[in-house]
PDB file of N, CA and C in Angstrom:
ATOM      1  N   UNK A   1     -18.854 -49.517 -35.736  1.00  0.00           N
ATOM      2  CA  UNK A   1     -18.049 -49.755 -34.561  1.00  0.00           C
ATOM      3  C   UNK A   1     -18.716 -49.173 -33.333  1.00  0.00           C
ATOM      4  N   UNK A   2     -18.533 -49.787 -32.262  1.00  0.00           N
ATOM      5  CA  UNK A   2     -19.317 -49.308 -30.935  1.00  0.00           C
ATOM      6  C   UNK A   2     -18.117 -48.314 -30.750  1.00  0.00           C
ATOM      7  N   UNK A   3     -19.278 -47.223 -30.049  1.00  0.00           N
ATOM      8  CA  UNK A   3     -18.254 -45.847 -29.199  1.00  0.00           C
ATOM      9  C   UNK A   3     -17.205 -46.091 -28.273  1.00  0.00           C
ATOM     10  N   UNK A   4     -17.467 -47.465 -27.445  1.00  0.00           N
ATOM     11  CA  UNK A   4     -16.666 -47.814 -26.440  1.00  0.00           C
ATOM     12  C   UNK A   4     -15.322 -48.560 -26.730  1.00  0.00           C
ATOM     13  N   UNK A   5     -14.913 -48.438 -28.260  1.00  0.00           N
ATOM     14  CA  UNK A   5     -13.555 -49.207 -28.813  1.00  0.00           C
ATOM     15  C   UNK A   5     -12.641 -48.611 -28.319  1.00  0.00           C
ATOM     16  N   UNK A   6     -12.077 -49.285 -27.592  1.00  0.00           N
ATOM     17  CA  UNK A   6     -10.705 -48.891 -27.026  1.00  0.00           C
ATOM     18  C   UNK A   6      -9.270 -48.718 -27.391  1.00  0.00           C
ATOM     19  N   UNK A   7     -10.023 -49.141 -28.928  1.00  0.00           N
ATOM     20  CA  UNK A   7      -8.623 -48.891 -29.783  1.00  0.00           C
ATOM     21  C   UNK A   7      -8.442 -47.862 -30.484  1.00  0.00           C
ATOM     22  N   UNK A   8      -9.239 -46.902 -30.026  1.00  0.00           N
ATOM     23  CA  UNK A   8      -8.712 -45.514 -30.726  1.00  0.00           C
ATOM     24  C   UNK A   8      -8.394 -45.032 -30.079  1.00  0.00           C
ATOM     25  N   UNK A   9      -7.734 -43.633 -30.331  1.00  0.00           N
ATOM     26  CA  UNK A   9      -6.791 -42.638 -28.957  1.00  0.00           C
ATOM     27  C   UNK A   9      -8.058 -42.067 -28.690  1.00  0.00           C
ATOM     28  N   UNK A  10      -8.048 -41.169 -27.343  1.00  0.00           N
ATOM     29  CA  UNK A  10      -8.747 -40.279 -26.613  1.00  0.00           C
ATOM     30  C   UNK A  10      -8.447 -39.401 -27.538  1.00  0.00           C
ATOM     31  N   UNK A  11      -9.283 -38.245 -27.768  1.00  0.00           N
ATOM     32  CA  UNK A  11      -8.826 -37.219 -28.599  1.00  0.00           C
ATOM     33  C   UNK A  11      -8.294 -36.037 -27.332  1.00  0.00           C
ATOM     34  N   UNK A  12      -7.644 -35.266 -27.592  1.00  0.00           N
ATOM     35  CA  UNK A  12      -6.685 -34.280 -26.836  1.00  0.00           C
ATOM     36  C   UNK A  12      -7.704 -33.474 -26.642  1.00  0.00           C
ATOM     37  N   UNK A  13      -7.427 -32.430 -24.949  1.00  0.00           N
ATOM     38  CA  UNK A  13      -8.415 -31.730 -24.531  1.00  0.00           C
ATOM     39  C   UNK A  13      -8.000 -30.474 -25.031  1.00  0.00           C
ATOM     40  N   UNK A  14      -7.209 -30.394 -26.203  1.00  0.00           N
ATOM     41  CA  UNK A  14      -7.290 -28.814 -26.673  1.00  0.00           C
ATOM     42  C   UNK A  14      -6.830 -28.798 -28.178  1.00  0.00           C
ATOM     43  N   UNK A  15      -6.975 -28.598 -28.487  1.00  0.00           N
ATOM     44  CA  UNK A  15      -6.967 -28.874 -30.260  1.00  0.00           C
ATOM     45  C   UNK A  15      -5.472 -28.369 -30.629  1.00  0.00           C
ATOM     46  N   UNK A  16      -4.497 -29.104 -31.083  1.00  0.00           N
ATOM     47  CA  UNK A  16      -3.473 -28.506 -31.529  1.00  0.00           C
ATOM     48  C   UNK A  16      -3.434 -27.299 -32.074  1.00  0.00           C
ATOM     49  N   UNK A  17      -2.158 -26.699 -32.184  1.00  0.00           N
ATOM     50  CA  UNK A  17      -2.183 -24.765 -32.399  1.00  0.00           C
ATOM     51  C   UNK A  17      -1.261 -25.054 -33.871  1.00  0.00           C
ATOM     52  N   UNK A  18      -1.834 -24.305 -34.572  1.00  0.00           N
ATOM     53  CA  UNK A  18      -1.142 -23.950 -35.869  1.00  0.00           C
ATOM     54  C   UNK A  18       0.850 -23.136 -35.419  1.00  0.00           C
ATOM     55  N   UNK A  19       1.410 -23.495 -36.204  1.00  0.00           N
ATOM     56  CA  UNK A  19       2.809 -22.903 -36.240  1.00  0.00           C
ATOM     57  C   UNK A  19       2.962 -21.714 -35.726  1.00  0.00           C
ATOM     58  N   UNK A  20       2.007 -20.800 -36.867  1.00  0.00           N
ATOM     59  CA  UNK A  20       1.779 -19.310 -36.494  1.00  0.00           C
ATOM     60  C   UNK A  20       1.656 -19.143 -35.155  1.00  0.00           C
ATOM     61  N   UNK A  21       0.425 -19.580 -34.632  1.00  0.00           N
ATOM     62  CA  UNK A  21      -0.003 -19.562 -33.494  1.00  0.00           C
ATOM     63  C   UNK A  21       0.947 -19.892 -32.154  1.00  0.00           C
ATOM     64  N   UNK A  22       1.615 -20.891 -32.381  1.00  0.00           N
ATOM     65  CA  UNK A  22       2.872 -21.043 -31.537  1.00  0.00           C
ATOM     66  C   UNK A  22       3.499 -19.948 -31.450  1.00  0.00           C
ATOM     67  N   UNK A  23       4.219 -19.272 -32.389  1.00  0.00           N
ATOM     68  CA  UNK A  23       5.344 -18.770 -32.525  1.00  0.00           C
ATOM     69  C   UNK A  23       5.205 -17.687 -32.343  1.00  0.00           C
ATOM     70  N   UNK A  24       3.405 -17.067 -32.537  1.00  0.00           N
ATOM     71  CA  UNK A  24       3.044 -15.712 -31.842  1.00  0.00           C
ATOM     72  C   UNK A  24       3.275 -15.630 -30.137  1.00  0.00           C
ATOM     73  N   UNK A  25       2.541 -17.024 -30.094  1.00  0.00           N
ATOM     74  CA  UNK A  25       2.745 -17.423 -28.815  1.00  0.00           C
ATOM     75  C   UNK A  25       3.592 -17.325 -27.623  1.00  0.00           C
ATOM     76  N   UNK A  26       5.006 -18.122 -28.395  1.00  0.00           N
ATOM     77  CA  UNK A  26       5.972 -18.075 -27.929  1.00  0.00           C
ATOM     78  C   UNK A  26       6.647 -16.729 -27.773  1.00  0.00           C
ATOM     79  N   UNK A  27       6.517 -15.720 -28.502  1.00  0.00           N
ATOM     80  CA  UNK A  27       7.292 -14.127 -29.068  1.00  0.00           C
ATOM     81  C   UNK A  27       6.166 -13.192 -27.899  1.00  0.00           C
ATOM     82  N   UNK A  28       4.966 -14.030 -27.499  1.00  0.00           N
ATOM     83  CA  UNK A  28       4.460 -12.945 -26.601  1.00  0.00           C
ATOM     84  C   UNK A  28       5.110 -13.396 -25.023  1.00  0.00           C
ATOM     85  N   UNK A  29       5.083 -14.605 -25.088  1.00  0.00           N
ATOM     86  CA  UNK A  29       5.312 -15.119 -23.575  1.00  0.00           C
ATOM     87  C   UNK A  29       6.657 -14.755 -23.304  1.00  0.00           C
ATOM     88  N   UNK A  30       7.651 -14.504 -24.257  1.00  0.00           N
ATOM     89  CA  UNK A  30       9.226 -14.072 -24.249  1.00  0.00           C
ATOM     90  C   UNK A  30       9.076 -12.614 -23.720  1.00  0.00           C
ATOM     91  N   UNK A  31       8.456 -11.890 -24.622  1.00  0.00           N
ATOM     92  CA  UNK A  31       7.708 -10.269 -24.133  1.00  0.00           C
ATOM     93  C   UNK A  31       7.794  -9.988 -23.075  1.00  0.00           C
ATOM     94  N   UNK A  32       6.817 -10.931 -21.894  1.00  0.00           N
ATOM     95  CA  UNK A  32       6.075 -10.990 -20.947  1.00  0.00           C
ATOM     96  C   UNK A  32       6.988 -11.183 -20.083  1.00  0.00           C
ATOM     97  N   UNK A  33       8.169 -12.064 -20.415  1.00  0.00           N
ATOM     98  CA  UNK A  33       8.946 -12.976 -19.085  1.00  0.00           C
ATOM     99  C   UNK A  33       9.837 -10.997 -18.981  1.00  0.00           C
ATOM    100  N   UNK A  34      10.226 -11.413 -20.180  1.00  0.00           N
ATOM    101  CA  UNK A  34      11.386 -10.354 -20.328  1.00  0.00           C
ATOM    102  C   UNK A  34      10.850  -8.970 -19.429  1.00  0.00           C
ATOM    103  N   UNK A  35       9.750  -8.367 -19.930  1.00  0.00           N
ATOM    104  CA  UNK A  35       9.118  -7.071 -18.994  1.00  0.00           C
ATOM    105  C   UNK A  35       8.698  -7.443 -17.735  1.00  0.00           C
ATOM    106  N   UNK A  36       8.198  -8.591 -17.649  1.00  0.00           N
ATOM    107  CA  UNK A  36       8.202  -8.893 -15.736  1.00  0.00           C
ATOM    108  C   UNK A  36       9.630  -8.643 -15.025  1.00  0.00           C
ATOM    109  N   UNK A  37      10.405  -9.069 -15.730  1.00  0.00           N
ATOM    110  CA  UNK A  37      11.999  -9.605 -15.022  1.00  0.00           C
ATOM    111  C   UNK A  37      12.367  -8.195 -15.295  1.00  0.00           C
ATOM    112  N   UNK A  38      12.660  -7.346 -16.220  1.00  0.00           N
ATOM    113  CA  UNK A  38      12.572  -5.451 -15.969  1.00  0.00           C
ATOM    114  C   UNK A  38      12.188  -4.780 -15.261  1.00  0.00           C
ATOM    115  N   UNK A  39      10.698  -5.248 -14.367  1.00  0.00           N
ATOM    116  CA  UNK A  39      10.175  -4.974 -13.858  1.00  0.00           C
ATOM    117  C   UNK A  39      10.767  -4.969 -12.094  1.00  0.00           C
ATOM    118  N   UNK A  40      10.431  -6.937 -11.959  1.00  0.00           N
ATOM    119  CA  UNK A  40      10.570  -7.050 -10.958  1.00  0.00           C
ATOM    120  C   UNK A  40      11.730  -7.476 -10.356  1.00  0.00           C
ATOM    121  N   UNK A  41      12.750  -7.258 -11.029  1.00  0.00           N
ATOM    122  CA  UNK A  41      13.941  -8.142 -10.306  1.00  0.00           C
ATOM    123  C   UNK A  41      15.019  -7.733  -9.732  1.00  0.00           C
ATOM    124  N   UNK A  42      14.818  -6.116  -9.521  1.00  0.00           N
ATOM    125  CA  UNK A  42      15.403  -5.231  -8.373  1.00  0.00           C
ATOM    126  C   UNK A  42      14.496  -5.694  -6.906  1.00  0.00           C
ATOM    127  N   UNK A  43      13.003  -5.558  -7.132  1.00  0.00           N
ATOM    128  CA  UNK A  43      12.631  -5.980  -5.595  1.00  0.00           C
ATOM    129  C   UNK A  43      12.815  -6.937  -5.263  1.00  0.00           C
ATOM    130  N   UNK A  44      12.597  -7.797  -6.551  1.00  0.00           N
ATOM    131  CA  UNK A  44      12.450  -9.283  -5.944  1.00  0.00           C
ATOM    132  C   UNK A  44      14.134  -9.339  -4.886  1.00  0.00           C
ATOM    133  N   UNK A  45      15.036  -8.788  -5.325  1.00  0.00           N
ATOM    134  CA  UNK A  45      16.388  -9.214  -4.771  1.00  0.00           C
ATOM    135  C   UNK A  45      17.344  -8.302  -3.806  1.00  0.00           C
ATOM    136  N   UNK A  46      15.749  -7.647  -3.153  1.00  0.00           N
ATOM    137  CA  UNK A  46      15.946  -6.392  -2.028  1.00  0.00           C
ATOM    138  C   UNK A  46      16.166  -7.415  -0.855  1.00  0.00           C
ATOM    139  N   UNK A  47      17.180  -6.926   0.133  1.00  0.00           N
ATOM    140  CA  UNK A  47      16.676  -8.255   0.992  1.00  0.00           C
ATOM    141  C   UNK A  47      15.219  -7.904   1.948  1.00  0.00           C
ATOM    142  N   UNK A  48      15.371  -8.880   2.714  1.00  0.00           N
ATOM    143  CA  UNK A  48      13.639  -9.058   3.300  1.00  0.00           C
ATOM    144  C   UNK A  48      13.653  -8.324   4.493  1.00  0.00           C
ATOM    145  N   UNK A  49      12.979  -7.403   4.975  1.00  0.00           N
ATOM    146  CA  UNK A  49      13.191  -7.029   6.086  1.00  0.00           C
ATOM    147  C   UNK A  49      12.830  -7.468   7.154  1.00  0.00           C
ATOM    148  N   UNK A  50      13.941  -7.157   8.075  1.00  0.00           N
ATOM    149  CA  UNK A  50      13.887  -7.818   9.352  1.00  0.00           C
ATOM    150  C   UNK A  50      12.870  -7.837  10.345  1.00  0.00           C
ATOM    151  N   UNK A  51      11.814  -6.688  10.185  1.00  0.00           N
ATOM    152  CA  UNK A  51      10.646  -7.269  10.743  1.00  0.00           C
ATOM    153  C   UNK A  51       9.447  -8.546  10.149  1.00  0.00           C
ATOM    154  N   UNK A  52       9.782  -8.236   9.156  1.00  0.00           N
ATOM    155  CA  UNK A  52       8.942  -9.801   8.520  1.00  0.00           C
ATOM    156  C   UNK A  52       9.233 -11.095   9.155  1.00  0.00           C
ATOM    157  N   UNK A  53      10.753 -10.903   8.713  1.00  0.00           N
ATOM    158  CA  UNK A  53      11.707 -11.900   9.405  1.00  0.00           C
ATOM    159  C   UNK A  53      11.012 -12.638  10.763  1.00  0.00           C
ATOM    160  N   UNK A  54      11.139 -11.504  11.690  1.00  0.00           N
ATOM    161  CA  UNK A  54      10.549 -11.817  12.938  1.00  0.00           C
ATOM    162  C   UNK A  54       9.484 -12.158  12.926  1.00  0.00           C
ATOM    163  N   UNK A  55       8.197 -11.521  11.935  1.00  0.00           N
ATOM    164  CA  UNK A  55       7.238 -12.095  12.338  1.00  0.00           C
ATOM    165  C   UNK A  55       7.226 -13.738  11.714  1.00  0.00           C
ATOM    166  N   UNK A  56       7.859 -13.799  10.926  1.00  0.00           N
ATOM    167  CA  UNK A  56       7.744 -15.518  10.119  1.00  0.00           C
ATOM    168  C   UNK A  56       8.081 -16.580  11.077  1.00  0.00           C
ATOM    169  N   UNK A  57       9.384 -15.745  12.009  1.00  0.00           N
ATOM    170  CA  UNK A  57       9.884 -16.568  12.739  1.00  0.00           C
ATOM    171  C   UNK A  57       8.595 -17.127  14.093  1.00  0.00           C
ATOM    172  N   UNK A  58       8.076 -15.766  14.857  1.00  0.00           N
ATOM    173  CA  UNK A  58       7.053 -16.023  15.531  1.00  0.00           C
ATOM    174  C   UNK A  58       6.160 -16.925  15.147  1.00  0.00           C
ATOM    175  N   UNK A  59       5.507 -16.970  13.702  1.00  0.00           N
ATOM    176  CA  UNK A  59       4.746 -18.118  13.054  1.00  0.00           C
ATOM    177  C   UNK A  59       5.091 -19.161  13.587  1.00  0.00           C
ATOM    178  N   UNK A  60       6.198 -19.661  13.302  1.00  0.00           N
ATOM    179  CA  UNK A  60       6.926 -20.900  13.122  1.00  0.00           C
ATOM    180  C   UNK A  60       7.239 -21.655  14.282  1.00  0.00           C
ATOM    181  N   UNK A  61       7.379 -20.821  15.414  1.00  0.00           N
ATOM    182  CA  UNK A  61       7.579 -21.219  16.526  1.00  0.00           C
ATOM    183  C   UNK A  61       6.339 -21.433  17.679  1.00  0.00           C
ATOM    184  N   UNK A  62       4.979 -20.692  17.150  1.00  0.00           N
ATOM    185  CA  UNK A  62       3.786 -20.798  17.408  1.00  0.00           C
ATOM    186  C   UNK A  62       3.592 -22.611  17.166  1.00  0.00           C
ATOM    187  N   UNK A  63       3.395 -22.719  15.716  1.00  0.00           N
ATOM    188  CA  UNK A  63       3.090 -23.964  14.580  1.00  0.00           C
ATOM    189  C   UNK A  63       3.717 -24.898  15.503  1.00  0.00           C
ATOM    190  N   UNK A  64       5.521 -24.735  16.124  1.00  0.00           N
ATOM    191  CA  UNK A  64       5.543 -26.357  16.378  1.00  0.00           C
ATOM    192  C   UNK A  64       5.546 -26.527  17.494  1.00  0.00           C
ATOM    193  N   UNK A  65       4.447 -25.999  18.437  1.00  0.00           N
ATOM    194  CA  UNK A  65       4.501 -26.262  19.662  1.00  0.00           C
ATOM    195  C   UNK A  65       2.937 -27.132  20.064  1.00  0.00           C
TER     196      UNK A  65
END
């Protein structure tokens, strides 16, 4: 058969992951979310201070003129 048969699939750009491998996977990325969000989700929900504020606003009003 010529290489250029178009009737086979493309093969996938990453080789499927074994079960294990998922599920380690998945149990680390859960880890990860979970200790980021321990981490960060007092600052994240500090409010923003009002000099930022101002300066974003200055941006913005620069931009649409």
């Amino acid at each position: 058969m010529d290489s250029s048969d178009s009737s086979k699939p493309a093969p996938s750009p990453r080789p499927a992951r074994r079960k294990a491998e998922r599920k380690d996977g998945d149990a680390f990325d859960l880890w990860l979310q979970r200790g980021l969000h321990q981490l960060y989700d007092d600052v994240a929900a500090e409010p923003i201070p009002p000099e930022l504020l101002r300066l974003i606003e200055e941006d913005r009003t620069r931009r649409g003129k």
